[in-house]
Protein backbone atom coordinates (compact mmCIF):
# COMPACT_ATOMS: atom_id res chain seq x y z
CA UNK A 1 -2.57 -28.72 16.35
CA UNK A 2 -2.33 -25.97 13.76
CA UNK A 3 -0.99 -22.24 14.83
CA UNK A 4 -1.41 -19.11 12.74
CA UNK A 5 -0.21 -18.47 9.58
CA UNK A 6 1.85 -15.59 9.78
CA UNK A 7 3.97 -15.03 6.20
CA UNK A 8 2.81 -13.01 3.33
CA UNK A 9 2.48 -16.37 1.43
CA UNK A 10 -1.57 -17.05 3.32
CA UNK A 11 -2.63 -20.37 1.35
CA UNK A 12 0.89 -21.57 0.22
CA UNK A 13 1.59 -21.91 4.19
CA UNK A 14 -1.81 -23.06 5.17
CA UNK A 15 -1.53 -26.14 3.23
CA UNK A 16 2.43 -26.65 4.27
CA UNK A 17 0.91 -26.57 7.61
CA UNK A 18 -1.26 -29.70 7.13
CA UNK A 19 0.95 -31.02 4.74
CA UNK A 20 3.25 -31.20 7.90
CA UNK A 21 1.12 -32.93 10.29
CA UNK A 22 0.81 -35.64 7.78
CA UNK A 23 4.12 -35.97 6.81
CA UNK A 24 5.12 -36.59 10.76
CA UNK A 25 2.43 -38.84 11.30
CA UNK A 26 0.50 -36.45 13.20
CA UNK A 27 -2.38 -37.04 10.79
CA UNK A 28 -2.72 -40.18 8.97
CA UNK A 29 -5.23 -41.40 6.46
CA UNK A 30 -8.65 -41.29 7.23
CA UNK A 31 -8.46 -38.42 10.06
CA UNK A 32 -10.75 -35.91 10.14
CA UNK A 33 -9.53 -32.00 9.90
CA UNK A 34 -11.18 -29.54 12.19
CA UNK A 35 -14.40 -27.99 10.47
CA UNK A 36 -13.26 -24.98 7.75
CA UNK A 37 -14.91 -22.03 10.11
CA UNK A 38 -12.95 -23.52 12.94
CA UNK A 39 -9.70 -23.99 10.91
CA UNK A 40 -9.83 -20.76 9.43
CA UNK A 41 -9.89 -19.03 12.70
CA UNK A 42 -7.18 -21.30 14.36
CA UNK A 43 -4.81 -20.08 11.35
CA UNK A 44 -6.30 -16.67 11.28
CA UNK A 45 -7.00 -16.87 7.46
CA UNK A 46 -10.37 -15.90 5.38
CA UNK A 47 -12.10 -19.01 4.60
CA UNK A 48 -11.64 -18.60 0.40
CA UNK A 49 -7.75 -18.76 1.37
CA UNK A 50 -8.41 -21.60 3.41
CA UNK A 51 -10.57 -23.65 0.26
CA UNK A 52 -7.73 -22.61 -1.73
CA UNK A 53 -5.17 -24.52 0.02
CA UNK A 54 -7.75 -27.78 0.77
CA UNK A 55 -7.93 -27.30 -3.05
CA UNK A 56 -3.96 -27.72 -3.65
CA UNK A 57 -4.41 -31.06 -1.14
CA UNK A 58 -7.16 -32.62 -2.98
CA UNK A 59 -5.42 -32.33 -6.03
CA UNK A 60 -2.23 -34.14 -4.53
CA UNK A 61 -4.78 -36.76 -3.31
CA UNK A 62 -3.37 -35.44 -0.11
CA UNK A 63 -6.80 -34.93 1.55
CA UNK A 64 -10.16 -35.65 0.46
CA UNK A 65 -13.81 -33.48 0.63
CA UNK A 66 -16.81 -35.78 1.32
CA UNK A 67 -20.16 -34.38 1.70
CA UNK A 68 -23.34 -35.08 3.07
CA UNK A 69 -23.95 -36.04 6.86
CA UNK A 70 -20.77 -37.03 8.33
CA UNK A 71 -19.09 -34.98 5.23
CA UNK A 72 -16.21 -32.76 6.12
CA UNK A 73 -12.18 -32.74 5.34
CA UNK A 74 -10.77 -35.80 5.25
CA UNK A 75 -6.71 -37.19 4.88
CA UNK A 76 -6.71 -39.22 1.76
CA UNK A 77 -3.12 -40.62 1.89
CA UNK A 78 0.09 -40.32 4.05
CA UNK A 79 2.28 -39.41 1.06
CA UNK A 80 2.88 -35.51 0.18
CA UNK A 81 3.97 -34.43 -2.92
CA UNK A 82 7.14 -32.35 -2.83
CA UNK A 83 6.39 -30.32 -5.64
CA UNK A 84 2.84 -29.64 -5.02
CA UNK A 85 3.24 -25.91 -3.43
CA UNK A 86 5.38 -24.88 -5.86
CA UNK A 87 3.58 -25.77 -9.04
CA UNK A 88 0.65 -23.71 -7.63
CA UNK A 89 2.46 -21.11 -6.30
CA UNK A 90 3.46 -20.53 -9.81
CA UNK A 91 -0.12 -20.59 -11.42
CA UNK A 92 -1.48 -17.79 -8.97
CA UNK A 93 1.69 -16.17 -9.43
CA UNK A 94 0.30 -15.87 -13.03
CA UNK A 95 -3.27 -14.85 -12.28
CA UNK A 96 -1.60 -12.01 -10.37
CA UNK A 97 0.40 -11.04 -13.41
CA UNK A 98 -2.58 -10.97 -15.27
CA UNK A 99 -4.91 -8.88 -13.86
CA UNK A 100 -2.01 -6.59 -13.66
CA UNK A 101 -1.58 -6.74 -17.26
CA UNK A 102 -5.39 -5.84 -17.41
CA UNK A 103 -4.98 -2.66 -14.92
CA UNK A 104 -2.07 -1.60 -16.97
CA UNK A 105 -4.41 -1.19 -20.31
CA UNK A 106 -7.47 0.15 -18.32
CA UNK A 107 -6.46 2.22 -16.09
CA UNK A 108 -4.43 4.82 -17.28
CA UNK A 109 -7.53 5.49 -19.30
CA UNK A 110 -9.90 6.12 -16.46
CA UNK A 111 -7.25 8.02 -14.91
CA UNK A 112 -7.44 10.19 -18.11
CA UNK A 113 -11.30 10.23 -18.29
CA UNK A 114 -11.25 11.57 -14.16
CA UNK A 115 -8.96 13.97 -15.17
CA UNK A 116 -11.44 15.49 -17.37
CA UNK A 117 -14.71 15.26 -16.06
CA UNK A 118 -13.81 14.94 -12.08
CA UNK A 119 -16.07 17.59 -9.87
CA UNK A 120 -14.67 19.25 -6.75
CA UNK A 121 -17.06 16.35 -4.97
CA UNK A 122 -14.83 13.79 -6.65
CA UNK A 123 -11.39 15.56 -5.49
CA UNK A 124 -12.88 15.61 -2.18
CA UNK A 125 -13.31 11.66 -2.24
CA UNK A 126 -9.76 11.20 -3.02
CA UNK A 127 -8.56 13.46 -0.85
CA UNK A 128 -10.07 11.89 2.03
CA UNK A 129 -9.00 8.55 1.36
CA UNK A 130 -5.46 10.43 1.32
CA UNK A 131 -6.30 11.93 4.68
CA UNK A 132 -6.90 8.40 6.12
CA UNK A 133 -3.95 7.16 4.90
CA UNK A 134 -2.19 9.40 6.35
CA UNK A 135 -3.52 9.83 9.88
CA UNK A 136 -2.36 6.03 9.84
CA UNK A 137 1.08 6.80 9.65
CA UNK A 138 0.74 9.85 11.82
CA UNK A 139 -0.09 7.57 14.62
CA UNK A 140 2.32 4.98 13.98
CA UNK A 141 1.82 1.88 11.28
CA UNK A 142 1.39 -1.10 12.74
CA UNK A 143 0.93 -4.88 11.25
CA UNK A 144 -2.56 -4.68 11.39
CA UNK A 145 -3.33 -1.74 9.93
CA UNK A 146 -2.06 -3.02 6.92
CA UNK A 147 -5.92 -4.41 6.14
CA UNK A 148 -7.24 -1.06 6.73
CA UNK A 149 -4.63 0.80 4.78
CA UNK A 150 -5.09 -1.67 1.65
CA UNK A 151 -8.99 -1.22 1.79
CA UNK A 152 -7.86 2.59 1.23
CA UNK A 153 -5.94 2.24 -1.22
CA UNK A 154 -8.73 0.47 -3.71
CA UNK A 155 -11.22 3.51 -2.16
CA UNK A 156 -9.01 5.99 -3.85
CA UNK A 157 -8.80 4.25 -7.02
CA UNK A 158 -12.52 3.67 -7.44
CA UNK A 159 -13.08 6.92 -6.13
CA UNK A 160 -10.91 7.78 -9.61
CA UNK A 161 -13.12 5.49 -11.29
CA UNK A 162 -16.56 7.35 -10.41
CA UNK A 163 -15.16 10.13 -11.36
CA UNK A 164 -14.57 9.37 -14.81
CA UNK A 165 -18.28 9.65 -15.02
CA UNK A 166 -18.86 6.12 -16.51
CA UNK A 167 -20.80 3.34 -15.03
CA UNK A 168 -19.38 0.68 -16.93
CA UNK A 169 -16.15 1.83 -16.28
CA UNK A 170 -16.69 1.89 -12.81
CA UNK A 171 -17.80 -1.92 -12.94
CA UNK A 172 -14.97 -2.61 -14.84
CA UNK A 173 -12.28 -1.19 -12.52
CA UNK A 174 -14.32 -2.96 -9.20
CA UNK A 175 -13.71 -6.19 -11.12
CA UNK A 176 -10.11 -5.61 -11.68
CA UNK A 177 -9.55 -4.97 -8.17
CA UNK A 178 -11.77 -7.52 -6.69
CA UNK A 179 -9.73 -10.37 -8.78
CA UNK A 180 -6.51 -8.95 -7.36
CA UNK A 181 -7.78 -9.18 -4.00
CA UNK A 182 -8.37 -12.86 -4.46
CA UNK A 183 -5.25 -13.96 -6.27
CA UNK A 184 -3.28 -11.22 -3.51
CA UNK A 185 -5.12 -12.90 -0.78
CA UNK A 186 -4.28 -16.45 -2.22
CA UNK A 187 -0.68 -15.97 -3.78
CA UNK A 188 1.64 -13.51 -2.35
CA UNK A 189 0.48 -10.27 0.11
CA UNK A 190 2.58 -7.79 -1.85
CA UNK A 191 4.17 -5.73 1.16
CA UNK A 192 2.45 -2.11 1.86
CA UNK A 193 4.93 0.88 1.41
CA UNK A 194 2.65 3.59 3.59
CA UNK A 195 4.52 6.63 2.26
CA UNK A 196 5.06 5.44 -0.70
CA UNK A 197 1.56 4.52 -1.56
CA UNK A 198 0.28 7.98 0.01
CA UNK A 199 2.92 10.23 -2.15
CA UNK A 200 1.92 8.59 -5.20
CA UNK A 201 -1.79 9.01 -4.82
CA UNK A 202 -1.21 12.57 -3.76
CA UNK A 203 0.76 13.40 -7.23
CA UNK A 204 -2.09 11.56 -9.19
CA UNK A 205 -4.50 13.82 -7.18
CA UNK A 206 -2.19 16.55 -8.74
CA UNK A 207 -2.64 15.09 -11.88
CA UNK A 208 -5.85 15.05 -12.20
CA UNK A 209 -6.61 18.89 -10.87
CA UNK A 210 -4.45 19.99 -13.34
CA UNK A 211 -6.08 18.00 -16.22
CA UNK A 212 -2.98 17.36 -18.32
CA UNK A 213 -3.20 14.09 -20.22
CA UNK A 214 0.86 13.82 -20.04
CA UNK A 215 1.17 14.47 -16.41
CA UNK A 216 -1.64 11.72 -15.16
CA UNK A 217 -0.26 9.24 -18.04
CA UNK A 218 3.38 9.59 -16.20
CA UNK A 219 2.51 9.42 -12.62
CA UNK A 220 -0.07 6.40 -13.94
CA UNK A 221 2.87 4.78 -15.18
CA UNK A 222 5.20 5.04 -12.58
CA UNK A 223 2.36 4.11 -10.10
CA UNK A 224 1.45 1.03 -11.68
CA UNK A 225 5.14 0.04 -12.74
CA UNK A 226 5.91 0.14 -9.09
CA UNK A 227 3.20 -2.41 -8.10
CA UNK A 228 4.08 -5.01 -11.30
CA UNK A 229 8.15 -4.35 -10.35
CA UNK A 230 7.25 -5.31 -6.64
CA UNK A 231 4.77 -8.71 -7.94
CA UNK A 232 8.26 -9.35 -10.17
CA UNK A 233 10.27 -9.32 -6.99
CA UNK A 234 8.29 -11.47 -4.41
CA UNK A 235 9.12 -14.98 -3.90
């Protein structure tokens, strides 16, 4: 009954997709939805993306969660809503934002703190998350290494992190990035520019050799302003 969800928009079309079936009278009230492992699979989304669209459809009083023996997912009513997608579209559209915001004050900072107290074993840790990057793209970038290339891209920047030579900072900056994971994962996969992302992390590699506050503060900025111009931009 359901397919994969395929667009860069993972819970928004996960609950469009059972909105659907209900809508055509494919499900009606009182059916039972497949159990969340098996539905998650079937759409080929992480379960957390999966509770976040049931979420959006228990809060329409489009489906219902019961627990307990004979618990499960459940349709509550055969009317959907038209608005409901949108309206939380919007509010993870704003968490996104947000932790943006909070990586804009924060971490031009570390950046700064790397760039003085970073060891050659620290330049080495970037530079091999660079090197993996890049043997990506050597080979040829395909959909599905987009996963792998993303998980990259957050090893380079806690890589920066360590190197500042501050636990608390370092627990900070996992934070930030494990919160954009979830609202990214949820809201709106911002599209991967390999050569982009890999030029960008090699200048702030620069950067930070060189140890000039002014250098790593401008390639910070244009690094991050890229990312919030591209959350702007997706719809």
């Amino acid at each position: 009954m359901f397919t994969p969800v395929r667009t860069r928009h993972t819970f928004e079309e996960a609950a469009e997709q059972i909105a659907d079936k209900v809508r055509a009278g494919e499900l009606r009230s009182g059916d039972k939805l497949p159990p969340e492992r098996d539905l998650a699979v079937t759409m080929e989304i992480s379960r957390p993306t999966l509770r976040e669209a049931v979420k959006v459809l228990v809060e329409a009083a489009v489906l219902e969660v019961r627990r307990g023996p004979g618990g499960g997912m459940f349709v509550a009513s055969d009317v959907v809503p038209t608005e409901l997608i949108r309206r939380r579209s919007e509010l993870r559209r704003a968490e996104v934002a947000h932790v943006l915001e909070a990586r804009r004050i924060v971490e031009p900072g570390v950046a700064k703190l790397a760039a003085a107290r970073a060891t050659e074993d620290d330049f080495a840790a970037l530079e091999r998350s660079i090197e993996a990057m890049h043997a990506i793209v050597v080979r040829g970038y395909r959909a599905d290494d987009e996963d792998r290339f993303l998980q990259l891209d957050v090893q380079f920047h806690l890589a920066m992190a360590r190197a500042a030579g501050n636990p608390t900072v370092e627990t900070l900056m996992r934070t930030l990035f494990r919160q954009l994971e979830i609202a990214r994962d949820m809201a709106m996969h911002l599209p991967t520019v390999p050569d982009w992302t890999i030029d960008i992390h090699q200048r702030t590699l620069e950067a930070l050799r060189h140890g000039d506050e002014d250098d790593v503060q401008a390639v910070m900025d244009e690094h991050l302003g890229q990312l919030e111009k591209t959350a702007r931009s997706v719809r």
